[in-house]
C-alpha atoms as a PDB file:
ATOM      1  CA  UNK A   1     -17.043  -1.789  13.119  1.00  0.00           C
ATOM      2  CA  UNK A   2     -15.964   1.003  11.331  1.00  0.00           C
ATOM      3  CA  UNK A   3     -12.618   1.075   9.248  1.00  0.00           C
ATOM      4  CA  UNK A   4     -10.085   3.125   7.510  1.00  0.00           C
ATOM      5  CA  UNK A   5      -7.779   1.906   4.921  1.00  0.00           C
ATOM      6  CA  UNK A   6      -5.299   4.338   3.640  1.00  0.00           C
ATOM      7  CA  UNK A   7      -3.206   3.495   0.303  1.00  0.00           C
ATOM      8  CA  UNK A   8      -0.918   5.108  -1.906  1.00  0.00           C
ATOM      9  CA  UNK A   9      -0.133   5.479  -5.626  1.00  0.00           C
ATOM     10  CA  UNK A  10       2.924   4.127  -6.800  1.00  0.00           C
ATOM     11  CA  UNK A  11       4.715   2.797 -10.236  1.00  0.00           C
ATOM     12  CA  UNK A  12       3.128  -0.380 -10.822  1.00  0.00           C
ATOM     13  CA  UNK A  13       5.415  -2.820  -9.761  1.00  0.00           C
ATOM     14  CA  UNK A  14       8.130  -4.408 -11.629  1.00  0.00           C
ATOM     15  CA  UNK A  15       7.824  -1.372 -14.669  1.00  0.00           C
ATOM     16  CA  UNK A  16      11.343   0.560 -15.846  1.00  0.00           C
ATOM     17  CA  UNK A  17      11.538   3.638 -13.506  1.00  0.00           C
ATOM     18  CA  UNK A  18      12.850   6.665 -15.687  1.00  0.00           C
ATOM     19  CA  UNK A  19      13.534   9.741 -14.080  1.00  0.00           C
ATOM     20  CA  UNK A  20      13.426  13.464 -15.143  1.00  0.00           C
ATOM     21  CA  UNK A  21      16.254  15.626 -16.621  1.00  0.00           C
ATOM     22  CA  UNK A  22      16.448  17.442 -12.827  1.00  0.00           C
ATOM     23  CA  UNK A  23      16.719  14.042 -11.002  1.00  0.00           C
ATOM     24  CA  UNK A  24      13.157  15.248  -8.683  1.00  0.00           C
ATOM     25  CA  UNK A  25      10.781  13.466  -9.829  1.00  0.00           C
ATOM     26  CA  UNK A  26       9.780  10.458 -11.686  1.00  0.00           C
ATOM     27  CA  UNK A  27       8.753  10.745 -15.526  1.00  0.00           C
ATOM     28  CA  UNK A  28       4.984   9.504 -15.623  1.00  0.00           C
ATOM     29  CA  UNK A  29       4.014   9.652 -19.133  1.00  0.00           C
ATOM     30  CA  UNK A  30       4.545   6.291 -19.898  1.00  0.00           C
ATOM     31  CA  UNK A  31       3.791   4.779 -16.834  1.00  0.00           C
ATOM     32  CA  UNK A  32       1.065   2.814 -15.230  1.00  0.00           C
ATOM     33  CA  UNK A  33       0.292   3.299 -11.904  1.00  0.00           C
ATOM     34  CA  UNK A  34      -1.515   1.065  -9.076  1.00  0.00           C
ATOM     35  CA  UNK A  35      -1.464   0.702  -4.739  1.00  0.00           C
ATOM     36  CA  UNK A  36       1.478  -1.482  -3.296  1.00  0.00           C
ATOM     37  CA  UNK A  37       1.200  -5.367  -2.737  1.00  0.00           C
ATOM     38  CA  UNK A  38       0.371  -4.411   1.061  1.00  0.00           C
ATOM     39  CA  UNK A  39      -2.360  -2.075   0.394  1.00  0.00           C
ATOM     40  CA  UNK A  40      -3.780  -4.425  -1.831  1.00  0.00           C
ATOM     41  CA  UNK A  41      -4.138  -6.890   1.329  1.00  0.00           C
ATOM     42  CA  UNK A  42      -5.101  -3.975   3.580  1.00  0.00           C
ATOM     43  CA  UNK A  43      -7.951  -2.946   1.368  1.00  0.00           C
ATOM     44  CA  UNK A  44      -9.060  -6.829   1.512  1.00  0.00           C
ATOM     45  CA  UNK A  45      -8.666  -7.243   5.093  1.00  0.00           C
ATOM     46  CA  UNK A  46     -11.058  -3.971   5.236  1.00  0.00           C
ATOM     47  CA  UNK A  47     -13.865  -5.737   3.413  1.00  0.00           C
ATOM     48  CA  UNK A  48     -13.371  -8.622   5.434  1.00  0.00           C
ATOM     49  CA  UNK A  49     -13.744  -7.110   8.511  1.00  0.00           C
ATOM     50  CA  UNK A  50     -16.677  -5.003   7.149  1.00  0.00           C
ATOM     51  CA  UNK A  51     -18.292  -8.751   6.066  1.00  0.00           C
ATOM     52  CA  UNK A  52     -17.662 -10.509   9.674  1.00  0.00           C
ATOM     53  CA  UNK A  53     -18.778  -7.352  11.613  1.00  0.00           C
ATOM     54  CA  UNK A  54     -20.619  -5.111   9.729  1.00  0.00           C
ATOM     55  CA  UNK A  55     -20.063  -0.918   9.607  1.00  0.00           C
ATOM     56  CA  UNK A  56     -18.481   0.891   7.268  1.00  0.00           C
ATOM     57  CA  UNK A  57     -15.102   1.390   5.036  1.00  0.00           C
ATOM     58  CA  UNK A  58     -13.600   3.900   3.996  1.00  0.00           C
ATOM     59  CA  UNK A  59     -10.230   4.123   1.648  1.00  0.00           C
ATOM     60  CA  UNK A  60      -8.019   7.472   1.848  1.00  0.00           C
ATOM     61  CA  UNK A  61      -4.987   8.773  -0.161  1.00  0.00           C
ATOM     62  CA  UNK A  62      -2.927  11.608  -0.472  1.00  0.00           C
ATOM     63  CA  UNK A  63      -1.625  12.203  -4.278  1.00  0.00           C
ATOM     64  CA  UNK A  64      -2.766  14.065  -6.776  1.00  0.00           C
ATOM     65  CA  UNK A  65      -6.266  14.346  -8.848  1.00  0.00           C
ATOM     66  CA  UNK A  66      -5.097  11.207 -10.549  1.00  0.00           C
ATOM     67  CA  UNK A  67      -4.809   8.954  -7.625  1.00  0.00           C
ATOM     68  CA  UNK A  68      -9.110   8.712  -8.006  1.00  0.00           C
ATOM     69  CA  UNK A  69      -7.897   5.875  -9.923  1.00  0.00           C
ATOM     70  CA  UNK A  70      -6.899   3.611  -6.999  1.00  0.00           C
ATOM     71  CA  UNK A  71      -9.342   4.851  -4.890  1.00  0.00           C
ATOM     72  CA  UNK A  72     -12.124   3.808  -7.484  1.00  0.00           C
ATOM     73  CA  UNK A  73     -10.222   0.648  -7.590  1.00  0.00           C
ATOM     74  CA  UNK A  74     -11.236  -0.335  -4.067  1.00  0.00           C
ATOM     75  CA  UNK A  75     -14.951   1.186  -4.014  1.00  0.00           C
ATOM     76  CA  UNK A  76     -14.932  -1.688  -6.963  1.00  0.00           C
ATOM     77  CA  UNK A  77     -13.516  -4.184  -4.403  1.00  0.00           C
ATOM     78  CA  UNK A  78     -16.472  -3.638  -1.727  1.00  0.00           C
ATOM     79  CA  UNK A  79     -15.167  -0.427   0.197  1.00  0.00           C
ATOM     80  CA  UNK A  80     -18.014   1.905   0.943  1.00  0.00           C
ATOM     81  CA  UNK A  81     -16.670   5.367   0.567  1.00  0.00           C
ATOM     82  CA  UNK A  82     -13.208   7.578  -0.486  1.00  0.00           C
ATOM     83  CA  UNK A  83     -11.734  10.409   0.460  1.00  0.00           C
ATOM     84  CA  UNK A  84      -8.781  12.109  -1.544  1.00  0.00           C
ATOM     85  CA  UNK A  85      -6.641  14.268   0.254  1.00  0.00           C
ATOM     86  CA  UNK A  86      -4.930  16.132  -2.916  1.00  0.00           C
ATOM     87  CA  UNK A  87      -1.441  16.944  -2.726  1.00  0.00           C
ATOM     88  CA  UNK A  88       0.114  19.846  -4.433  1.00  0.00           C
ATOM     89  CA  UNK A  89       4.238  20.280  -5.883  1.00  0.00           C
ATOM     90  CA  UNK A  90       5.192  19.941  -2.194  1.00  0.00           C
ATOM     91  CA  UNK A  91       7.432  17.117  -0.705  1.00  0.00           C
ATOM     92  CA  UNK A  92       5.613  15.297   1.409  1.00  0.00           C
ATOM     93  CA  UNK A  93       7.162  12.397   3.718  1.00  0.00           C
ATOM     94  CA  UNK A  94       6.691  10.353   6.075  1.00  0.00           C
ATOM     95  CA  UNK A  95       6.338  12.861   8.662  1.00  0.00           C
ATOM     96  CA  UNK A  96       3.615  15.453   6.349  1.00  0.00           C
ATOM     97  CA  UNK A  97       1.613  12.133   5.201  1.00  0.00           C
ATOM     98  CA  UNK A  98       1.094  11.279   8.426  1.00  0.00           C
ATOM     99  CA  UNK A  99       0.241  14.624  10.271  1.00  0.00           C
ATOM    100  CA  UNK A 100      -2.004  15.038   7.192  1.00  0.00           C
ATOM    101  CA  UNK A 101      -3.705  12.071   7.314  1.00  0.00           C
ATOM    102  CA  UNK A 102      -4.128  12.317  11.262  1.00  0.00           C
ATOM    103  CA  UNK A 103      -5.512  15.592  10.320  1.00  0.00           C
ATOM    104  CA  UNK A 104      -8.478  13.945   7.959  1.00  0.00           C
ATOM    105  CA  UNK A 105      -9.312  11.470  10.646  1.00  0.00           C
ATOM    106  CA  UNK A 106      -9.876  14.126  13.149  1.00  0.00           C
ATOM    107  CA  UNK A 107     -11.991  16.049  10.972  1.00  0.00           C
ATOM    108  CA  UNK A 108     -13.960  12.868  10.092  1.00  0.00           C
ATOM    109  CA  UNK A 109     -14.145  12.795  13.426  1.00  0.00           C
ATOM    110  CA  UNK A 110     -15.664  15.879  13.290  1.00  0.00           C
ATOM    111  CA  UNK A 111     -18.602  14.708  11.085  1.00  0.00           C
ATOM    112  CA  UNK A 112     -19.482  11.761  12.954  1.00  0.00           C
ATOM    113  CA  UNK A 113     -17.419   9.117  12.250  1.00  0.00           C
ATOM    114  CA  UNK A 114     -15.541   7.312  14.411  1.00  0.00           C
ATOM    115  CA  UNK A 115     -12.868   4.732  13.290  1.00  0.00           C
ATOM    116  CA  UNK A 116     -12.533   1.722  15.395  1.00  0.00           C
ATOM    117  CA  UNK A 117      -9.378   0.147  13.186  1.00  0.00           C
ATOM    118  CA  UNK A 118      -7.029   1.921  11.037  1.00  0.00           C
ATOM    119  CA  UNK A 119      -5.117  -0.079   8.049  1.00  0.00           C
ATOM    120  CA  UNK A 120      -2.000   0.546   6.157  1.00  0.00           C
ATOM    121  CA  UNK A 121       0.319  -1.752   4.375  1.00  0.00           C
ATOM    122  CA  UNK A 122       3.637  -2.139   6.260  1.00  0.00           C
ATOM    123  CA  UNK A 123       5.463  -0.440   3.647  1.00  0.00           C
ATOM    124  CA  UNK A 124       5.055   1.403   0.327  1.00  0.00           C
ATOM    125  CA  UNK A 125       6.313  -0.114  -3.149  1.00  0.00           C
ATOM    126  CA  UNK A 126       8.183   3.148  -3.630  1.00  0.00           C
ATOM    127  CA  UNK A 127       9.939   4.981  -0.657  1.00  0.00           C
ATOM    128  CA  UNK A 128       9.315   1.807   1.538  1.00  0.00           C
ATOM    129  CA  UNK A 129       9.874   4.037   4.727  1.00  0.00           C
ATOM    130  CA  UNK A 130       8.107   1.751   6.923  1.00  0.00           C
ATOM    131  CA  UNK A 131       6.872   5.071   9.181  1.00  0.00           C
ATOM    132  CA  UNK A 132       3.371   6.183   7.923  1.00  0.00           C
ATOM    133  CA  UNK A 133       0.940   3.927  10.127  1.00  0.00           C
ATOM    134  CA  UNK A 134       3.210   4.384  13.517  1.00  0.00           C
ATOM    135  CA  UNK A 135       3.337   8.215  12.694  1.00  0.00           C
ATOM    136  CA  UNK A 136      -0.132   8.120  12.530  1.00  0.00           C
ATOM    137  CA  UNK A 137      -0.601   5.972  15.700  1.00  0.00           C
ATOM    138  CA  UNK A 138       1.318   8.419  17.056  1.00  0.00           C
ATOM    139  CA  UNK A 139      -0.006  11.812  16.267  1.00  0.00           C
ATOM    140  CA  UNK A 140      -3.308  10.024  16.927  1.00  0.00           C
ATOM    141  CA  UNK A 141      -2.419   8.474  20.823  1.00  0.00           C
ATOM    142  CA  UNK A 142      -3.549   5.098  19.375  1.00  0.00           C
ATOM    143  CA  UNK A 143      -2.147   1.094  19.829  1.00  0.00           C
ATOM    144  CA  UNK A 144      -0.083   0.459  16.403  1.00  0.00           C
ATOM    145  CA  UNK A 145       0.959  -3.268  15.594  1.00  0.00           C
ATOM    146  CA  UNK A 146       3.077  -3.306  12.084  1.00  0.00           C
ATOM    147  CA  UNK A 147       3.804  -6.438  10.247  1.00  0.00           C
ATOM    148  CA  UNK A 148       0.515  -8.097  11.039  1.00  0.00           C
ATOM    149  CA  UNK A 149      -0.049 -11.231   9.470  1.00  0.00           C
ATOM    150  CA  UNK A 150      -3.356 -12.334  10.809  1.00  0.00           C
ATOM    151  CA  UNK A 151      -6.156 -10.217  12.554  1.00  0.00           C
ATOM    152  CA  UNK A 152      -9.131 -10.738  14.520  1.00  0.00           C
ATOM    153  CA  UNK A 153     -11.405  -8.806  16.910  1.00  0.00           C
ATOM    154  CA  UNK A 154     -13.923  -9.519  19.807  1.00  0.00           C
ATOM    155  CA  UNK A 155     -15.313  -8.046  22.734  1.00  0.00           C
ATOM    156  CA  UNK A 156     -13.798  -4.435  21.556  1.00  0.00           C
ATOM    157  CA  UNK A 157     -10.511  -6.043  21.461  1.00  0.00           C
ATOM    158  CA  UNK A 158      -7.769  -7.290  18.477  1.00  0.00           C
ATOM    159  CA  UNK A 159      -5.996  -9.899  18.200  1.00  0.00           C
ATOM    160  CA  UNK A 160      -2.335  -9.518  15.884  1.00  0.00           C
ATOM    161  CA  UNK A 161      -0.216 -11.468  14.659  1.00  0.00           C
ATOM    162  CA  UNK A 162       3.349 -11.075  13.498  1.00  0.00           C
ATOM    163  CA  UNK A 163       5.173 -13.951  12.060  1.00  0.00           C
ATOM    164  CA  UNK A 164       9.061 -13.976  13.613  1.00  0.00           C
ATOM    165  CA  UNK A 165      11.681 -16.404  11.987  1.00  0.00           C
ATOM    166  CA  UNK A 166      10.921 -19.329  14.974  1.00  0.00           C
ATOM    167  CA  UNK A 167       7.117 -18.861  15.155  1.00  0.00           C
ATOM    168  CA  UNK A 168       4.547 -16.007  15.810  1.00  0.00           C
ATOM    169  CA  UNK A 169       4.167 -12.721  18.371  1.00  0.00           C
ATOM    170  CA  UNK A 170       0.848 -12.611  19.483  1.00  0.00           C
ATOM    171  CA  UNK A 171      -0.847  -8.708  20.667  1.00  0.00           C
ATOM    172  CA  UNK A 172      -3.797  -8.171  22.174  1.00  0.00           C
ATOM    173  CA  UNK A 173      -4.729  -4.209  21.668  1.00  0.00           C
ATOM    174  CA  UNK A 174      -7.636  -1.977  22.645  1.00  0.00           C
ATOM    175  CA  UNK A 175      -9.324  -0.823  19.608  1.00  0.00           C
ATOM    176  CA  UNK A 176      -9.449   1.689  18.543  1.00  0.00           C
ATOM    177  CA  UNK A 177      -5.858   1.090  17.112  1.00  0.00           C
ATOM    178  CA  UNK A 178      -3.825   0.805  14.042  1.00  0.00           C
ATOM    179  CA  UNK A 179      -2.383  -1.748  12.195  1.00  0.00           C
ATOM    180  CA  UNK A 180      -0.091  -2.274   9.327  1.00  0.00           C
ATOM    181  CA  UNK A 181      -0.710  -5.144   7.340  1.00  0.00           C
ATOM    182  CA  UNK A 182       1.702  -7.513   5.636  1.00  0.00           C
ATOM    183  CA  UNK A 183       1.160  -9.062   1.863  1.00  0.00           C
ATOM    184  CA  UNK A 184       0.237 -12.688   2.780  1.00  0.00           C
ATOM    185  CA  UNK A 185      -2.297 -11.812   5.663  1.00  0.00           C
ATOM    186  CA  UNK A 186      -5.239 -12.756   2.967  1.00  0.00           C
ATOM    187  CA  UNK A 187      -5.378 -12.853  -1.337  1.00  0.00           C
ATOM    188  CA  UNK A 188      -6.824  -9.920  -2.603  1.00  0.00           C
ATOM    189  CA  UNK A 189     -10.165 -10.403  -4.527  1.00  0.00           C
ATOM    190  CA  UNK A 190     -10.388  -9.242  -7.927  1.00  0.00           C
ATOM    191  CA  UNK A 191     -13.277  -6.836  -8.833  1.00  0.00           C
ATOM    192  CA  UNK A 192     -16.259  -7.481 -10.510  1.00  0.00           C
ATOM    193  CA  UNK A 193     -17.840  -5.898 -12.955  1.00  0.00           C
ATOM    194  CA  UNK A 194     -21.008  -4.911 -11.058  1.00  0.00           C
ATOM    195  CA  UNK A 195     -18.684  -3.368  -8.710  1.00  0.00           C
ATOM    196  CA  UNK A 196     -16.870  -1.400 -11.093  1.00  0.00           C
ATOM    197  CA  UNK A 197     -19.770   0.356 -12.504  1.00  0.00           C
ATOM    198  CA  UNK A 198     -20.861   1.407  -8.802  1.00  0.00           C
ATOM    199  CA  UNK A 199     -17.758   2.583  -7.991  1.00  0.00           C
ATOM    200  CA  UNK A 200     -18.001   4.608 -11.096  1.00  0.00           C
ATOM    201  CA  UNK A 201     -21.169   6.429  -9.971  1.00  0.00           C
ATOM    202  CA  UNK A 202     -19.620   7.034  -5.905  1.00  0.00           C
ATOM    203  CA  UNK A 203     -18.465  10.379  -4.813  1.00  0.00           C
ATOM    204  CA  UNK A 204     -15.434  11.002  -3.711  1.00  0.00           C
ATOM    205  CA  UNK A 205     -14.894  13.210  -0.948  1.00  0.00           C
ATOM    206  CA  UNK A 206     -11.972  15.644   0.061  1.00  0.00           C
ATOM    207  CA  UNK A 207     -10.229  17.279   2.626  1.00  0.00           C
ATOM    208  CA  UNK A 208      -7.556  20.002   1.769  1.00  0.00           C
ATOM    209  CA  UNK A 209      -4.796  18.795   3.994  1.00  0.00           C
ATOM    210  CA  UNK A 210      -2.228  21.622   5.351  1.00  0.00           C
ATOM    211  CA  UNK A 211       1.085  22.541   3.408  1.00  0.00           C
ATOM    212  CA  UNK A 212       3.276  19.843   3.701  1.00  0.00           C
ATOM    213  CA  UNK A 213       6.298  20.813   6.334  1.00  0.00           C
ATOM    214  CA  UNK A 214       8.632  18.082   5.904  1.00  0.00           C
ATOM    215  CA  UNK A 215      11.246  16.885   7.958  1.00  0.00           C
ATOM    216  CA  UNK A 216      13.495  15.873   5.534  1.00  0.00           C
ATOM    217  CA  UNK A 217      15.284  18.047   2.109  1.00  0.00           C
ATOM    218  CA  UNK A 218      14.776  15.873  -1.153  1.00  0.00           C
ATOM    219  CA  UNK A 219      18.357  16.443  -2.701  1.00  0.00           C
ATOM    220  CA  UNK A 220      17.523  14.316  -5.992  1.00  0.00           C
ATOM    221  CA  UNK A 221      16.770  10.643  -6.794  1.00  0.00           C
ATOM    222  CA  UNK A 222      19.078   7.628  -8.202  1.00  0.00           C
ATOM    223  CA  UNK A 223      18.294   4.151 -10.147  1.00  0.00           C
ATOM    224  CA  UNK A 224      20.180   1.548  -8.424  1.00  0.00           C
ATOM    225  CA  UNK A 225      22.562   0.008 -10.403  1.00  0.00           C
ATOM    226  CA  UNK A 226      21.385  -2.578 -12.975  1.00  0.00           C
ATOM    227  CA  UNK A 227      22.229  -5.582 -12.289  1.00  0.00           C
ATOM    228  CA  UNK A 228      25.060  -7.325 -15.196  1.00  0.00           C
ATOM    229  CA  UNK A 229      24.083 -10.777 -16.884  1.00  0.00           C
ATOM    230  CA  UNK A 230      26.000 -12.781 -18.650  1.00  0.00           C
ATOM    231  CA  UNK A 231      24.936 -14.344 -22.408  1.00  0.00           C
ATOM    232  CA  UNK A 232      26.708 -17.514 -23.748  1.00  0.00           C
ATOM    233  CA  UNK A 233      25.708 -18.766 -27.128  1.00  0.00           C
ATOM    234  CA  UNK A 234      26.021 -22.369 -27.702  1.00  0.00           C
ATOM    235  CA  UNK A 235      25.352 -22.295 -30.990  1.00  0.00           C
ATOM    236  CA  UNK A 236      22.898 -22.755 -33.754  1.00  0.00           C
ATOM    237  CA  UNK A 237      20.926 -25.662 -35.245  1.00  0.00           C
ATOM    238  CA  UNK A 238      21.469 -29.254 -34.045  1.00  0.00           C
ATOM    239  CA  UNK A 239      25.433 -28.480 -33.524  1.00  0.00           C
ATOM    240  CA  UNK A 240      24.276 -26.660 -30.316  1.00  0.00           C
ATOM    241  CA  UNK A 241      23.036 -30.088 -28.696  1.00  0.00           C
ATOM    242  CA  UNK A 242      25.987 -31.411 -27.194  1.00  0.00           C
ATOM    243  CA  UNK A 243      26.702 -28.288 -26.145  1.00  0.00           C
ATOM    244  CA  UNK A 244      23.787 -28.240 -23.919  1.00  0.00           C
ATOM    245  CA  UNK A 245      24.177 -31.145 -23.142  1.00  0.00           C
ATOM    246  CA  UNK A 246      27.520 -30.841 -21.549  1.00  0.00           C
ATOM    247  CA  UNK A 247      25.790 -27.831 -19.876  1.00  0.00           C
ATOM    248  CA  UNK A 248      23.257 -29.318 -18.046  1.00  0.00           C
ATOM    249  CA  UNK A 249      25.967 -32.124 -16.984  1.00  0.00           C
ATOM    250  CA  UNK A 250      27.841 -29.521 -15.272  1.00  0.00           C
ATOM    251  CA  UNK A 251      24.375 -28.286 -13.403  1.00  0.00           C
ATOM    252  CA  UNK A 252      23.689 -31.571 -12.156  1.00  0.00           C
ATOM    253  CA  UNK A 253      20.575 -31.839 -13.933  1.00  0.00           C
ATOM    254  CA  UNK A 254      21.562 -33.969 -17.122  1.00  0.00           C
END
């Protein structure tokens, strides 16, 4: 069973977004970078599936020459090849990640390879747009699920699962078909360091995707609002005790 598992390079999660002086793009120079939670789990559920069923994986992105970071990440992880689609200063959305991706599939297709599931996280740590995978589905003529929780195949058929707030929806889809994975579907692996020094020595392959055409104008970008706290001192030394005390009487928890 053959699988693709696309990703994307994002701030590392939970680190102080700065912005540049024009309000277009995130400043990078002091910033670590990594997949989102969701990849993370789609990249796992790739070598999973690749372990249960045999064929081969394969781990795309669109970003820049630096994104060969995360795609090393998951060669280290068990995925067997990676293919960088580099993007230039162009805006690309939802709409020109997809039809670029879709376009790298088909000329995979080209070589020989046919996909028989295609993996995304639900949503990216960044724009969270929630519209890559079902673009692709689309573009593609393919079965999407989204928030899958639980996956499993047989007889050229998947089984998805989406958890709803009073139990589970259940799809049975034709593969091949897509499917965008949810952080809690399995825990991500950690790599070892055998697998770290072959992914060092892998190739990574490339497809020049199209100029992105967006949909949608970037007008600038915005921190939210930081959120206020509050800081009461109590006081210092052993005078602060009853203090606290009388604090932790008022929370119930004296």
């Amino acid at each position: 069973m053959n699988v693709l598992v696309c990703v994307k390079r994002v701030p590392a999660t939970g680190a102080r977004i700065v912005l540049t002086e024009d309000a277009q793009e995130i400043e990078t120079r002091n910033l670590g970078f990594t997949v989102s939670p969701h990849e993370e789990c789609a990249v796992e559920e790739a070598v999973r599936i690749n372990e249960a069923h045999g064929g081969e994986t394969t781990v795309l992105t669109l970003g820049p020459a630096e994104a060969e970071e995360q795609l090393r990440d998951a060669l280290a992880l068990g995925i067997d090849r990676a293919v960088l689609l580099p993007a230039g200063d162009e805006q690309w959305d939802a709409s020109a990640t997809a039809a670029a991706i879709a376009e790298a599939v088909r000329q995979e297709q080209g070589e020989g390879r046919e996909f028989d599931v295609l993996l995304f996280g639900n949503e990216s740590a960044d724009a969270g747009n929630y519209q890559v995978a079902i673009r692709v589905a689309h573009i593609l003529g393919l079965p999407c699920v989204s928030g899958v929780k639980d996956l499993a195949f047989e007889d050229g058929q998947a089984t998805a699962r989406r958890q709803v707030d009073d139990g589970w929806e259940i799809y049975q889809v034709p593969l091949p078909a897509v499917f965008a994975v949810k952080e809690g579907i399995n825990v991500p692996r950690y790599p070892s360091l055998p697998g770290r020094m072959k992914a060092k020595r892998k190739e990574i392959g490339d497809y020049e995707p199209a100029a992105a055409e967006p949909g949608l104008e970037k007008v600038r970008l915005m921190n939210p609002p930081e959120e206020e706290s509050d800081v009461e001192m109590l006081g210092e030394g052993p005078e602060a005790v009853s203090r606290i005390v009388e604090i932790l009487d008022e929370l119930g928890v004296a």
